[in-house]
Protein backbone atom coordinates (compact mmCIF):
# COMPACT_ATOMS: atom_id res chain seq x y z
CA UNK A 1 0.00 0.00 0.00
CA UNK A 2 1.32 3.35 -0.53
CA UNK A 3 2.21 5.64 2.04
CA UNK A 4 -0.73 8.09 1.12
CA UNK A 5 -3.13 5.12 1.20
CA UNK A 6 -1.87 4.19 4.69
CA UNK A 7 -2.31 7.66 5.83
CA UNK A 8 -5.76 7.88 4.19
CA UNK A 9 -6.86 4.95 5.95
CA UNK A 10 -5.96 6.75 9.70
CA UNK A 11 -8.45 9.28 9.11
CA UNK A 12 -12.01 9.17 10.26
CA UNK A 13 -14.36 7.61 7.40
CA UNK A 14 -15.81 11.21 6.67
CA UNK A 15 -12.45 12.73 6.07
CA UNK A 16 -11.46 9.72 3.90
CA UNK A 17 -13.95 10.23 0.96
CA UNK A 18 -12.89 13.76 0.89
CA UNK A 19 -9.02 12.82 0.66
CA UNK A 20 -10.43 10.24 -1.64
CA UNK A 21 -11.70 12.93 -3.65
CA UNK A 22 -9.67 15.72 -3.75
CA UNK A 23 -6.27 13.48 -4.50
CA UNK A 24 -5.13 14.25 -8.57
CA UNK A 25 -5.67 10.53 -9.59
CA UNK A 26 -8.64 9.66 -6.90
CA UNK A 27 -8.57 5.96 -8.92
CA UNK A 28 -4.97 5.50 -8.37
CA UNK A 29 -4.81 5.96 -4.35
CA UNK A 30 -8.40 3.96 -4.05
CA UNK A 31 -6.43 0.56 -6.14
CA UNK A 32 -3.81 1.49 -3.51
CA UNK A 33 -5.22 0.11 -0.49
CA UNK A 34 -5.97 -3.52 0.24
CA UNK A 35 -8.81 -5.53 -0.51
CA UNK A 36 -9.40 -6.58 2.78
CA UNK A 37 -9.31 -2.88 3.68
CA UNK A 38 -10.87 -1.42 0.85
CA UNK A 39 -14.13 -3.75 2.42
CA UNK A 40 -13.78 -2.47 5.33
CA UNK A 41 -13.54 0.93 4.80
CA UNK A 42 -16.83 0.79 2.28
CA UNK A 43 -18.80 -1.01 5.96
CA UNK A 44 -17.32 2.19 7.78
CA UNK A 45 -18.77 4.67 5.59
CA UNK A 46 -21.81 2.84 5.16
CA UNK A 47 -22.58 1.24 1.83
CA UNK A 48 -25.12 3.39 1.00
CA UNK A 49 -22.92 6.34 0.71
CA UNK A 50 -19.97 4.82 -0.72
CA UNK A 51 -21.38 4.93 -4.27
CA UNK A 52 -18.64 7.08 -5.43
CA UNK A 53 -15.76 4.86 -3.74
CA UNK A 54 -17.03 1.85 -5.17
CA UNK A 55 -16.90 3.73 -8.78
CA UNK A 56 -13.24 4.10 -7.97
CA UNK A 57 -12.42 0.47 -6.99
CA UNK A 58 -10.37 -2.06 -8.80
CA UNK A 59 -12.19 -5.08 -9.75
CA UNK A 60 -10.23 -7.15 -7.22
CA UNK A 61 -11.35 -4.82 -4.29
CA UNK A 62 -14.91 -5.31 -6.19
CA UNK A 63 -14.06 -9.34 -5.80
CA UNK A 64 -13.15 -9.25 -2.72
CA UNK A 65 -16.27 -7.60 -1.09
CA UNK A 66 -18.71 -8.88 -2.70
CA UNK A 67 -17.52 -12.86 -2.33
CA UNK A 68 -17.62 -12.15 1.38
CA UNK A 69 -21.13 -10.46 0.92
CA UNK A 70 -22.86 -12.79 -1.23
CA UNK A 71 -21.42 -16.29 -0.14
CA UNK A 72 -22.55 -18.68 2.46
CA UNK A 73 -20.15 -21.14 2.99
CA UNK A 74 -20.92 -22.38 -0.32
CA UNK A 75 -24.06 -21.02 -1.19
CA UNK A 76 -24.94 -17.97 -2.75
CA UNK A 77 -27.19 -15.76 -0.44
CA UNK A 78 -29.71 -14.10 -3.19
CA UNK A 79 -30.89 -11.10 -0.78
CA UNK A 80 -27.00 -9.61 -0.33
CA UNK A 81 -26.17 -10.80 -3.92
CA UNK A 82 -29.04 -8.29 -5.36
CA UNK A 83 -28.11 -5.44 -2.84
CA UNK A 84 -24.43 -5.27 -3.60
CA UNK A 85 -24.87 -6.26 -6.83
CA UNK A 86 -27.51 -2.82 -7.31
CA UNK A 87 -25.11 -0.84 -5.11
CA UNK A 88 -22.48 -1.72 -7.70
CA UNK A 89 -24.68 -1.20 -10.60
CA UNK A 90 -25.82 2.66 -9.07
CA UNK A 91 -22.15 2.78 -8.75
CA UNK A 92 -20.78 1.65 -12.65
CA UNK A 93 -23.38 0.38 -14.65
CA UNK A 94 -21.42 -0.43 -17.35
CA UNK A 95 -18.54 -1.77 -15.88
CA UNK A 96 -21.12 -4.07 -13.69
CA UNK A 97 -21.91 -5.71 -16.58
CA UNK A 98 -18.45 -6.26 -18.09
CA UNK A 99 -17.34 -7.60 -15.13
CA UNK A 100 -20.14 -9.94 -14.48
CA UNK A 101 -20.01 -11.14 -17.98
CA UNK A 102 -15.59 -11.89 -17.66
CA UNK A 103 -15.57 -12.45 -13.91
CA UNK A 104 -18.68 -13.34 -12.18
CA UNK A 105 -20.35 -15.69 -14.56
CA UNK A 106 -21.23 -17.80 -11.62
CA UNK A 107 -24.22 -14.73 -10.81
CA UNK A 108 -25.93 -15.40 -14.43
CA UNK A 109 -26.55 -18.73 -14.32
């Protein structure tokens, strides 16, 4: 992780999205923190205001959330699937579908 995106992360949620936002290549710093705290930080801003985070996530961070969302054991749960699956879609639209199509083809069967 880069030092900015460790310092980011040290900051209270609010103040992260406005880093987040204000940084020259927003895109850049978001792929530059972890998956595991890329999830985390989405659950402490709340995932209905993290539309424009998501937007900025790499599709591993996008992985990585939603397979510990939408997975029971080795079930899918349907309920969390749709919600972070429309949370995503508010979020990208068209990159939803690109990725579900290469990636998630598991979700359209």
């Amino acid at each position: 992780m880069s030092v900015e995106g460790r310092e980011i992360l040290s900051l209270p949620s609010k103040k992260i999205m406005e880093r987040i936002v204000d940084a020259p290549q927003p895109a850049a710093l978001v792929h530059s923190i972890s998956e595991e705290d890329f999830y985390f930080l989405v659950h402490d801003i709340g995932h209905k205001d993290s539309g424009e985070l998501l937007s900025l996530a790499s599709n591993k961070q996008w992985e990585y959330m939603v397979d510990l969302q939408v997975w029971e054991k080795d079930r899918l749960d349907i309920l969390s699937m749709t919600k972070w699956l429309g949370l995503l879609f508010k979020a990208d639209p068209t990159r939803l579908i690109k990725w579900l199509i290469s990636e998630k083809t598991e979700f359209l069967k």
